[in-house]
PDB file of N, CA and C in Angstrom:
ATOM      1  N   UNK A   1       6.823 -22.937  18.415  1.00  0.00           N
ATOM      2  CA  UNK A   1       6.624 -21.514  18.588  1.00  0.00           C
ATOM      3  C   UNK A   1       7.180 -20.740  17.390  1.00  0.00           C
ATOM      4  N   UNK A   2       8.520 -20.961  17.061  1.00  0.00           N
ATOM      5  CA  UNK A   2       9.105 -20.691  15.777  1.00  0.00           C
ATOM      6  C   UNK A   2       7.875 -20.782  14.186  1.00  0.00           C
ATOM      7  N   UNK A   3       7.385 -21.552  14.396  1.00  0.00           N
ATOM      8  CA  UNK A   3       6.288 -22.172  13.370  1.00  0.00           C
ATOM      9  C   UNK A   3       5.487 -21.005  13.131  1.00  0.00           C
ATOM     10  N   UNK A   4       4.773 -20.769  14.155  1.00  0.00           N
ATOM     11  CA  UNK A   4       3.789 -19.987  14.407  1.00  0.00           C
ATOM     12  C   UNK A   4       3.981 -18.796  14.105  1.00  0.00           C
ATOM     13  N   UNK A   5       5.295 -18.265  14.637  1.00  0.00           N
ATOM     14  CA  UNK A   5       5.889 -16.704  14.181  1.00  0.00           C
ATOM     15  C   UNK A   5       6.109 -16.537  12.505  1.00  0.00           C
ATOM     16  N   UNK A   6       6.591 -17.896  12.292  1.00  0.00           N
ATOM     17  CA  UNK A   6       7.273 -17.542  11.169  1.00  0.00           C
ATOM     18  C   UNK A   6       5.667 -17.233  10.108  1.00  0.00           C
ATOM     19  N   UNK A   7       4.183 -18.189  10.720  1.00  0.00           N
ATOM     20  CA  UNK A   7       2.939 -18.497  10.173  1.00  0.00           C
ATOM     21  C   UNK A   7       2.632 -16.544   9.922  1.00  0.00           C
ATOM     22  N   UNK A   8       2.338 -16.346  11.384  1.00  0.00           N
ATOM     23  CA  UNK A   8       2.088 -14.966  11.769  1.00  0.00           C
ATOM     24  C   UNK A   8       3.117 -13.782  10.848  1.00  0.00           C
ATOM     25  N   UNK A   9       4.116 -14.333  10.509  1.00  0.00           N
ATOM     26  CA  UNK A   9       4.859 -13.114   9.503  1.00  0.00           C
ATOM     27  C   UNK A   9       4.023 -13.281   7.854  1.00  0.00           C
ATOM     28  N   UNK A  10       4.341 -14.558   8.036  1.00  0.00           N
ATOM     29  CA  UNK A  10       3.736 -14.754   6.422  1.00  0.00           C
ATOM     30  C   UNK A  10       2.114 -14.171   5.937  1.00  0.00           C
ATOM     31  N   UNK A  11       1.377 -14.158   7.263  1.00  0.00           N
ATOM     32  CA  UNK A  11       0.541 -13.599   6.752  1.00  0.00           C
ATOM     33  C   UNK A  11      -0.055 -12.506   6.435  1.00  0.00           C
ATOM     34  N   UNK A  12       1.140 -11.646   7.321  1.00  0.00           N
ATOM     35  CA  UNK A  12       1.011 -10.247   7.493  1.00  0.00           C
ATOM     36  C   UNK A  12       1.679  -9.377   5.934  1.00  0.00           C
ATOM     37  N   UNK A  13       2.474  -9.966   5.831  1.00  0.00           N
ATOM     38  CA  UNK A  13       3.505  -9.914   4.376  1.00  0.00           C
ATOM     39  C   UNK A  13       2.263 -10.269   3.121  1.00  0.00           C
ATOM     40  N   UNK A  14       1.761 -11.508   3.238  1.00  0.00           N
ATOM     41  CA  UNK A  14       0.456 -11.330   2.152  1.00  0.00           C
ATOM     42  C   UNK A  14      -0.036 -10.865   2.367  1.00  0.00           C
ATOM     43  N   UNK A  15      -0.969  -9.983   3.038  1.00  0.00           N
ATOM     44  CA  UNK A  15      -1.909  -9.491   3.184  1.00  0.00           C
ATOM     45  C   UNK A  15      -1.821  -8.116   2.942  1.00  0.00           C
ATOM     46  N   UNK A  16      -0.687  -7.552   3.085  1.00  0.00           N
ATOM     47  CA  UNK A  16       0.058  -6.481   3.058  1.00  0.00           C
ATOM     48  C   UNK A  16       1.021  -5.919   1.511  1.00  0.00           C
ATOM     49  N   UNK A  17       1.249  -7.060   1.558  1.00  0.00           N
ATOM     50  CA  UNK A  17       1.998  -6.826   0.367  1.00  0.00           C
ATOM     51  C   UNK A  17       1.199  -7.927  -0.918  1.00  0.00           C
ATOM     52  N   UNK A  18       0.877  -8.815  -0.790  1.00  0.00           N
ATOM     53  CA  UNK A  18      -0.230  -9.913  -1.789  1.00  0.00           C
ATOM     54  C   UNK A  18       0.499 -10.214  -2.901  1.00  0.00           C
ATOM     55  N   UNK A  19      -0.191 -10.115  -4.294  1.00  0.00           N
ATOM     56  CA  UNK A  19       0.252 -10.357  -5.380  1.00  0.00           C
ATOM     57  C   UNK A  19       1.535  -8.959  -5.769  1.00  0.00           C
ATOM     58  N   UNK A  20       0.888  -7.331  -5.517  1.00  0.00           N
ATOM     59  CA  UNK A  20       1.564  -6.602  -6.234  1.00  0.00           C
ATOM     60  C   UNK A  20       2.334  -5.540  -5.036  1.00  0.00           C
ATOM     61  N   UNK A  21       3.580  -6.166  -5.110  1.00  0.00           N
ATOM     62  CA  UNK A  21       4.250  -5.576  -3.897  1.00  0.00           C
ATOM     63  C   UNK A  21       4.277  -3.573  -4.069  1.00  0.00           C
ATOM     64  N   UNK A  22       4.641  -3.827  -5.544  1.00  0.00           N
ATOM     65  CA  UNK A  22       4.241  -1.934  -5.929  1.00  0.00           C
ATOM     66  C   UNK A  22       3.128  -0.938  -5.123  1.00  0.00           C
ATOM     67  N   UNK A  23       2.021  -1.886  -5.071  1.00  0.00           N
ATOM     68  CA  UNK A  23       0.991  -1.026  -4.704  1.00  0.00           C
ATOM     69  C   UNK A  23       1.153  -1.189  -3.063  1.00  0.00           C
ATOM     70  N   UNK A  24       1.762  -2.473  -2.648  1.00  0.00           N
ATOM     71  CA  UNK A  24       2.362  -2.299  -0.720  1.00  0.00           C
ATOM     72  C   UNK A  24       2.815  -0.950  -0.847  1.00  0.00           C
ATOM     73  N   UNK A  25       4.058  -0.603  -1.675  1.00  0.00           N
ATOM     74  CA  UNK A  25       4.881   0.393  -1.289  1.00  0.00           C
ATOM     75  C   UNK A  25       4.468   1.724  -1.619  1.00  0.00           C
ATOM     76  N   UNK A  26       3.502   1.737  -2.733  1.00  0.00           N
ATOM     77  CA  UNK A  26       2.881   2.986  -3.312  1.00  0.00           C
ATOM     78  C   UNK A  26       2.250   3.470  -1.987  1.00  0.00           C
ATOM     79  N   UNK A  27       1.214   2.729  -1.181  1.00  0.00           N
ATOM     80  CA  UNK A  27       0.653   2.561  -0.125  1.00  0.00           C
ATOM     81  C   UNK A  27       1.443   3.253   1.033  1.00  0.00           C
ATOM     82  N   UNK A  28       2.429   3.273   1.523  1.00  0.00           N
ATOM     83  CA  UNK A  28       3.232   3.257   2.611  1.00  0.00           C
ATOM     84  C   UNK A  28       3.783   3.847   2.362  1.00  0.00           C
ATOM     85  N   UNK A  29       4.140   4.496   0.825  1.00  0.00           N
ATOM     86  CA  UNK A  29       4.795   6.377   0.976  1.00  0.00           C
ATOM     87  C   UNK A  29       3.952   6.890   0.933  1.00  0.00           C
ATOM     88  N   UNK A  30       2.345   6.566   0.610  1.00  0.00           N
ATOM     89  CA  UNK A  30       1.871   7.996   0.989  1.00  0.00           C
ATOM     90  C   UNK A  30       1.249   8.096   2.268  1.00  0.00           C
ATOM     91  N   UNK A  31       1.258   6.760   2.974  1.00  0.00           N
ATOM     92  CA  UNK A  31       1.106   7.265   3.966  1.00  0.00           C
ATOM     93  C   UNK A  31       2.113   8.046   4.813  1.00  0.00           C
ATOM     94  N   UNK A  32       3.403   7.762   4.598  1.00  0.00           N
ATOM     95  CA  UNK A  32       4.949   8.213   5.197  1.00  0.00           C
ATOM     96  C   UNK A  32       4.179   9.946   4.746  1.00  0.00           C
ATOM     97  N   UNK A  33       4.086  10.187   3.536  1.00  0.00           N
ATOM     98  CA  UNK A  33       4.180  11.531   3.010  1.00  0.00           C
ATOM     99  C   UNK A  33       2.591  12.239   3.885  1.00  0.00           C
ATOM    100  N   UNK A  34       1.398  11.591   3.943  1.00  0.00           N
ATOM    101  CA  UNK A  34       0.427  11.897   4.918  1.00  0.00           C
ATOM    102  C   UNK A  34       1.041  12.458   6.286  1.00  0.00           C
ATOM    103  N   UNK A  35       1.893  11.293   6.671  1.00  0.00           N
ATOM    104  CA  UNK A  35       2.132  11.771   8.183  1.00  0.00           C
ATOM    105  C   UNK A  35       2.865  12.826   8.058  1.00  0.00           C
ATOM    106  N   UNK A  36       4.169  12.997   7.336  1.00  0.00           N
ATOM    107  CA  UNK A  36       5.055  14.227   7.058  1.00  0.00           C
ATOM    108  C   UNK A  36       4.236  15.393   6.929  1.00  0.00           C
ATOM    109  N   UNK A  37       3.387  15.527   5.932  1.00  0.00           N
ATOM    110  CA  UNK A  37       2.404  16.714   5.692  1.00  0.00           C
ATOM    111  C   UNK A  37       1.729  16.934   6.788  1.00  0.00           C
ATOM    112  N   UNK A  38       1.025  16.447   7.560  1.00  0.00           N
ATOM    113  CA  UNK A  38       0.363  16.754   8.277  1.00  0.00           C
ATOM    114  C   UNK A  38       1.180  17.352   9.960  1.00  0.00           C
ATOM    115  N   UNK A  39       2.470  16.886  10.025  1.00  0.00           N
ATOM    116  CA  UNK A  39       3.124  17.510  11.013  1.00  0.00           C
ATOM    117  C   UNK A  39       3.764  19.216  10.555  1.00  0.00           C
ATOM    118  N   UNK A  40       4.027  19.124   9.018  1.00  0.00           N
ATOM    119  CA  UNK A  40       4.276  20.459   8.962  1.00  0.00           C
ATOM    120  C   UNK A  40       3.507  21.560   8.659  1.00  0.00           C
ATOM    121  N   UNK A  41       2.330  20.882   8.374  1.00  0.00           N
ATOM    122  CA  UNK A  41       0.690  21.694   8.169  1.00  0.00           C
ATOM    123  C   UNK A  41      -0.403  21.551   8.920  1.00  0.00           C
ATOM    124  N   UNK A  42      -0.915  22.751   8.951  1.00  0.00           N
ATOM    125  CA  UNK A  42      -2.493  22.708   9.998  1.00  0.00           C
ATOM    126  C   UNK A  42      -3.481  22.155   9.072  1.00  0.00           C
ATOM    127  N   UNK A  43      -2.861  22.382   7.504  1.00  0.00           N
ATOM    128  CA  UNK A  43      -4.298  21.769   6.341  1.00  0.00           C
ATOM    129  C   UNK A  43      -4.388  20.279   6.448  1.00  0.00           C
ATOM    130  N   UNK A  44      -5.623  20.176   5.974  1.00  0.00           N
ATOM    131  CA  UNK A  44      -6.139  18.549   5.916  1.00  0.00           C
ATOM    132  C   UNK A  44      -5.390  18.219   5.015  1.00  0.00           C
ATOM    133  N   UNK A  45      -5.027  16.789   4.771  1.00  0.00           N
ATOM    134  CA  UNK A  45      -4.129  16.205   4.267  1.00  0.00           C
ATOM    135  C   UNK A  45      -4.705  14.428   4.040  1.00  0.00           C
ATOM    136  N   UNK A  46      -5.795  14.350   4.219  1.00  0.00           N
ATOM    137  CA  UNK A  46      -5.946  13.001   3.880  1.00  0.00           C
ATOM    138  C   UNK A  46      -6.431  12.693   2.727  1.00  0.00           C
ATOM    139  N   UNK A  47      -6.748  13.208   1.990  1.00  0.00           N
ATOM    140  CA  UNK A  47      -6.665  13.177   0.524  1.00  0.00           C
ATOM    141  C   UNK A  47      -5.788  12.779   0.064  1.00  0.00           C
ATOM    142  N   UNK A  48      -4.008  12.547  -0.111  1.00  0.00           N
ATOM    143  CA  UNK A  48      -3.019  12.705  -0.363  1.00  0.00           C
ATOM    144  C   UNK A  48      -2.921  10.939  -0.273  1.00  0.00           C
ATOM    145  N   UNK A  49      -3.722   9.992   0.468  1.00  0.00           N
ATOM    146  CA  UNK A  49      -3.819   8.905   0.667  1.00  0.00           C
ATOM    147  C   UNK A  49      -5.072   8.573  -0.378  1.00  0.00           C
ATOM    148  N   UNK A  50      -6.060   9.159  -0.714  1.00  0.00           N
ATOM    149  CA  UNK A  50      -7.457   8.757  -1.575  1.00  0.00           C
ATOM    150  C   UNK A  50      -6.553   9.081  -3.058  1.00  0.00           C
ATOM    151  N   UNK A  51      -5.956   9.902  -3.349  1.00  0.00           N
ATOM    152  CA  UNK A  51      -5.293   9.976  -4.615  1.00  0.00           C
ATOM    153  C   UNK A  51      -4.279   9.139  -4.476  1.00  0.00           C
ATOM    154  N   UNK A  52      -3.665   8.342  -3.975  1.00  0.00           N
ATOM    155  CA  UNK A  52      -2.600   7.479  -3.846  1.00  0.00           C
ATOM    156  C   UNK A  52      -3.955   5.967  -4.121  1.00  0.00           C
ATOM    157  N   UNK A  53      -4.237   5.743  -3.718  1.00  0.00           N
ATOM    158  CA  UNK A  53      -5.477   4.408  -3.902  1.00  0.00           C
ATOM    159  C   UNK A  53      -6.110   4.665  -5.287  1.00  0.00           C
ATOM    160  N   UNK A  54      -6.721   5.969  -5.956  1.00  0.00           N
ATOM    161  CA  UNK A  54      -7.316   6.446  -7.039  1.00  0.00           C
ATOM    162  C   UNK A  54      -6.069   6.435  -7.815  1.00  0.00           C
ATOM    163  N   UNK A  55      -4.872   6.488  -7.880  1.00  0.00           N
ATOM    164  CA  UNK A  55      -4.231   6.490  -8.938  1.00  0.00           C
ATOM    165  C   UNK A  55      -3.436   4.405  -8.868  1.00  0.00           C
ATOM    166  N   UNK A  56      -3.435   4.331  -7.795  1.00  0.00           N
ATOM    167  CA  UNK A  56      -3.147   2.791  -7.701  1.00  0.00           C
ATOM    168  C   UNK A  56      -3.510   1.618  -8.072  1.00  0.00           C
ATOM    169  N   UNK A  57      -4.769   1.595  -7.824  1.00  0.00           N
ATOM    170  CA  UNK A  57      -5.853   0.580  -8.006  1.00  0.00           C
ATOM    171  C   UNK A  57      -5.930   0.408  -9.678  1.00  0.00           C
ATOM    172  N   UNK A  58      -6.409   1.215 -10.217  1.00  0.00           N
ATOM    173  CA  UNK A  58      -6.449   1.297 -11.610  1.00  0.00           C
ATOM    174  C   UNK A  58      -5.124   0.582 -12.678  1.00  0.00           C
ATOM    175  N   UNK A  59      -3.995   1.162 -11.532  1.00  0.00           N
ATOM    176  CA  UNK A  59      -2.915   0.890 -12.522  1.00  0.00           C
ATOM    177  C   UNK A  59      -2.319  -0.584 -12.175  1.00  0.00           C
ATOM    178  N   UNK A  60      -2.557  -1.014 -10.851  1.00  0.00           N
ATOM    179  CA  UNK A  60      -2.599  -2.438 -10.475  1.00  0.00           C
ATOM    180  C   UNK A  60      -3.471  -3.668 -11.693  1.00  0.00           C
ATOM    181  N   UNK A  61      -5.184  -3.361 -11.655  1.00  0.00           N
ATOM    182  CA  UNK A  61      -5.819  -3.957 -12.235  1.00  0.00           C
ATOM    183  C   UNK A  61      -5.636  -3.794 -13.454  1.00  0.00           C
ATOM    184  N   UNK A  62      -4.834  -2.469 -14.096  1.00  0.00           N
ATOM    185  CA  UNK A  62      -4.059  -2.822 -15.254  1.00  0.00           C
ATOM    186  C   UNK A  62      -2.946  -4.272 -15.956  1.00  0.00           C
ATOM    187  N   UNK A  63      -2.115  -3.929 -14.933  1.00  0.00           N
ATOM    188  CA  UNK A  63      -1.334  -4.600 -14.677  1.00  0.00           C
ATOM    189  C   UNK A  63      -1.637  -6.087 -14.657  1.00  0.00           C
ATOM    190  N   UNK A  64      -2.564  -6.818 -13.931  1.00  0.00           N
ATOM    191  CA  UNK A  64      -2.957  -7.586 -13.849  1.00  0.00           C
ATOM    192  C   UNK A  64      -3.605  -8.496 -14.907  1.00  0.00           C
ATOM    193  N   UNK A  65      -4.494  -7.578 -15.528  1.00  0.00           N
ATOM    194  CA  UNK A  65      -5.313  -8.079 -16.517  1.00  0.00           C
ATOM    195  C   UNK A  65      -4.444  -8.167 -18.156  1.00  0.00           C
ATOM    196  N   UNK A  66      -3.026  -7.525 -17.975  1.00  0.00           N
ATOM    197  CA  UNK A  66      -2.295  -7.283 -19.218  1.00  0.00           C
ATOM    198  C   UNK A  66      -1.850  -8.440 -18.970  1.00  0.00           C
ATOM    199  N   UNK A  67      -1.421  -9.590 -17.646  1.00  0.00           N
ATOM    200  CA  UNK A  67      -0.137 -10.484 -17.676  1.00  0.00           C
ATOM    201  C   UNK A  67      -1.347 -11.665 -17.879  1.00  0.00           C
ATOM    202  N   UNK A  68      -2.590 -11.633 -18.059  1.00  0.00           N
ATOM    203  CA  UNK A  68      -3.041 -12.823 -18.120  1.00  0.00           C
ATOM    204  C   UNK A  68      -3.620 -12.900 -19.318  1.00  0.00           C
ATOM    205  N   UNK A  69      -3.114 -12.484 -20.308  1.00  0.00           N
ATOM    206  CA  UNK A  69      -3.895 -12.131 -21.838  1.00  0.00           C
ATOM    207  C   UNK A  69      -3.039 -12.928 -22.634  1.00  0.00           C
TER     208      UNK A  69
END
């Protein structure tokens, strides 16, 4: 049973976090900062997550393609 949990963490952790743990966490403040905004505002606020992915992604596959050169 231990096995299995420990299977079930590991995959949640890759999948979640993968090769570039930066972009896990880039990920998960803006969503933290989505939810914050949106409790102290009536304005839409999900944008604040599409510019968090639009500025991420880019700088990930940067990243990536610099360490294998």
């Amino acid at each position: 049973m231990i096995g299995k949990l420990r299977g079930f963490g590991a995959f949640w952790y890759d999948f979640i976090v993968g090769d570039d743990w930066l972009v896990g966490l880039g990920v998960l403040l803006a969503l933290a900062i989505t939810y914050a905004a949106s409790r102290i505002t009536d304005a839409p606020v999900w944008w604040i997550v599409v510019a968090a992915v639009a500025i991420l992604l880019p700088h990930s596959v940067f990243r990536a393609t610099r360490h294998r050169r």
